[in-house]
C-alpha atoms as a PDB file:
ATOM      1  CA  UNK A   1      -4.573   0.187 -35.946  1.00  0.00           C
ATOM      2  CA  UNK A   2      -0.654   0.312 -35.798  1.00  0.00           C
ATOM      3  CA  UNK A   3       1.832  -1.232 -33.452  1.00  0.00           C
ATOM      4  CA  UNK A   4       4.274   0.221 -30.652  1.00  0.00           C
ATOM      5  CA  UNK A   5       7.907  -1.849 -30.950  1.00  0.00           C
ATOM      6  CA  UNK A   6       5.756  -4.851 -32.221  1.00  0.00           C
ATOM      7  CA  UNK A   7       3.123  -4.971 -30.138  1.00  0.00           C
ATOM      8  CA  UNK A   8      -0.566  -4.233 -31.418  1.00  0.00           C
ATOM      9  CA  UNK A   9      -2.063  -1.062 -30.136  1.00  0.00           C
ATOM     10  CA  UNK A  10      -5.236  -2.857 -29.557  1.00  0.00           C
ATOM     11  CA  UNK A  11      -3.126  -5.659 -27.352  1.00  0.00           C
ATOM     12  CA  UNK A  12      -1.823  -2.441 -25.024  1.00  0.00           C
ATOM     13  CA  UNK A  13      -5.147  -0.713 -24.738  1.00  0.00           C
ATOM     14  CA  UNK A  14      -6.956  -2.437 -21.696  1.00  0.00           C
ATOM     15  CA  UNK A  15      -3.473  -2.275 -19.938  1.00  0.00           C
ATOM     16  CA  UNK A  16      -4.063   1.983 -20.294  1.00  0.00           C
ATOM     17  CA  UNK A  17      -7.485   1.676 -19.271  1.00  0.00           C
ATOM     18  CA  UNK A  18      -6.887  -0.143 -15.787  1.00  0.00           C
ATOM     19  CA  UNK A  19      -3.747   2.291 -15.036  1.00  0.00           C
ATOM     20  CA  UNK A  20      -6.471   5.545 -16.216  1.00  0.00           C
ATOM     21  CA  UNK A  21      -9.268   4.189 -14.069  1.00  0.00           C
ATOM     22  CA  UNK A  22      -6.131   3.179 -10.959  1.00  0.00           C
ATOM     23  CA  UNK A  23      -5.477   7.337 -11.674  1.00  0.00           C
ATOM     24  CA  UNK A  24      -9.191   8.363 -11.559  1.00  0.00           C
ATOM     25  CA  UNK A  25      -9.680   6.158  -8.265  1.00  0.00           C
ATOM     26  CA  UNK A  26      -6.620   7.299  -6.309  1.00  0.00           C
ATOM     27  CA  UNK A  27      -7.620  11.515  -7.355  1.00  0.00           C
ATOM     28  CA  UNK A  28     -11.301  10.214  -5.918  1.00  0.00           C
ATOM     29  CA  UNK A  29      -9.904   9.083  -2.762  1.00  0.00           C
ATOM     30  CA  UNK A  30      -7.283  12.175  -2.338  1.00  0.00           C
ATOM     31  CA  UNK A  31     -10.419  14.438  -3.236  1.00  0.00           C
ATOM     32  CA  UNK A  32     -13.070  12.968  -0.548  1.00  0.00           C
ATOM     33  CA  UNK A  33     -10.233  12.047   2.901  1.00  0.00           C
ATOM     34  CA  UNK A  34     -10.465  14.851   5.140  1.00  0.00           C
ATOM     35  CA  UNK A  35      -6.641  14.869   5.704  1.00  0.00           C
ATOM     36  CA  UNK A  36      -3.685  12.915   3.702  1.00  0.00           C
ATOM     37  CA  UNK A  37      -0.367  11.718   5.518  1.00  0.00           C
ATOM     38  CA  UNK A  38       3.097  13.304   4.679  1.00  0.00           C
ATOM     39  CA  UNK A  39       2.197  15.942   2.110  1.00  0.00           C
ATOM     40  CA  UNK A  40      -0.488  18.011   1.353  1.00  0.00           C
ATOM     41  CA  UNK A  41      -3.646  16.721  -1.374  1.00  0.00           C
ATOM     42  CA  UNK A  42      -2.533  18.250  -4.374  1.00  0.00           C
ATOM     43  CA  UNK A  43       1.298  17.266  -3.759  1.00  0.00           C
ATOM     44  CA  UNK A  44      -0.353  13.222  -3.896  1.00  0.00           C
ATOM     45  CA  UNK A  45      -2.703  14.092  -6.613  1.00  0.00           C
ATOM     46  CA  UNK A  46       0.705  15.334  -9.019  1.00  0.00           C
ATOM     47  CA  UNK A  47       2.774  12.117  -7.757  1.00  0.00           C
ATOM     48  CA  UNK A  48       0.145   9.992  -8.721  1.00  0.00           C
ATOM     49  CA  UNK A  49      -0.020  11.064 -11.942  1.00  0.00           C
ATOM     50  CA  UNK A  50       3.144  11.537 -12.312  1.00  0.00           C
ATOM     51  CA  UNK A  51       4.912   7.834 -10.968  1.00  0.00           C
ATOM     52  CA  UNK A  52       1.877   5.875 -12.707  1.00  0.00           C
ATOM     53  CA  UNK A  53       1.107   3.026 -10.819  1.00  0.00           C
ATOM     54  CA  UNK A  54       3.841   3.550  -8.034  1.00  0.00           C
ATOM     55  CA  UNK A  55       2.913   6.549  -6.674  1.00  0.00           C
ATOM     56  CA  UNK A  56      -1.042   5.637  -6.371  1.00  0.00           C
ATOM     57  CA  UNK A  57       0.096   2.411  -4.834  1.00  0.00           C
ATOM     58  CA  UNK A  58       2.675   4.273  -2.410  1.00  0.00           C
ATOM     59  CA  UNK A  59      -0.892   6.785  -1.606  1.00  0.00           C
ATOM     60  CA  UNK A  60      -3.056   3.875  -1.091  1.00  0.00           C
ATOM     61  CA  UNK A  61       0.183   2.389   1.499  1.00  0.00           C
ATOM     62  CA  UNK A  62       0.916   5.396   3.202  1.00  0.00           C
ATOM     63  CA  UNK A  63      -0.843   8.443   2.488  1.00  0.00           C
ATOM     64  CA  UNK A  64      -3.970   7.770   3.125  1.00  0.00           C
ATOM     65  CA  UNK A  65      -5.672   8.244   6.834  1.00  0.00           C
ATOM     66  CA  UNK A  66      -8.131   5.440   8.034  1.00  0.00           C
END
């Protein structure tokens, strides 16, 4: 397939996967809360894409109500 500074594409694959379905999950949650903490729903949607895993994980942590 190729390689990325050495490493085999196929080796780095799953590890995309798991931080694409951590994405997916954190835009489900954002989409079905009634309310978010701190900033409005789309604002957490963008910084979870954009901080990939840190800014689902700081979501999950603190953005999140109940």
């Amino acid at each position: 397939m190729g390689e990325i500074k050495g490493i085999p594409v196929a080796a780095l694959l799953p590890v995309f996967i798991v931080l694409a379905g951590f994405v997916v999950y954190c835009w489900w949650d954002i989409w079905h809360q009634e309310s978010v903490k701190f900033m409005p729903k789309w604002a957490w949607a963008i910084v979870c894409l954009v901080s990939i895993p840190l800014g689902g994980i700081v979501y999950l942590l603190a953005g999140r109500k109940g």
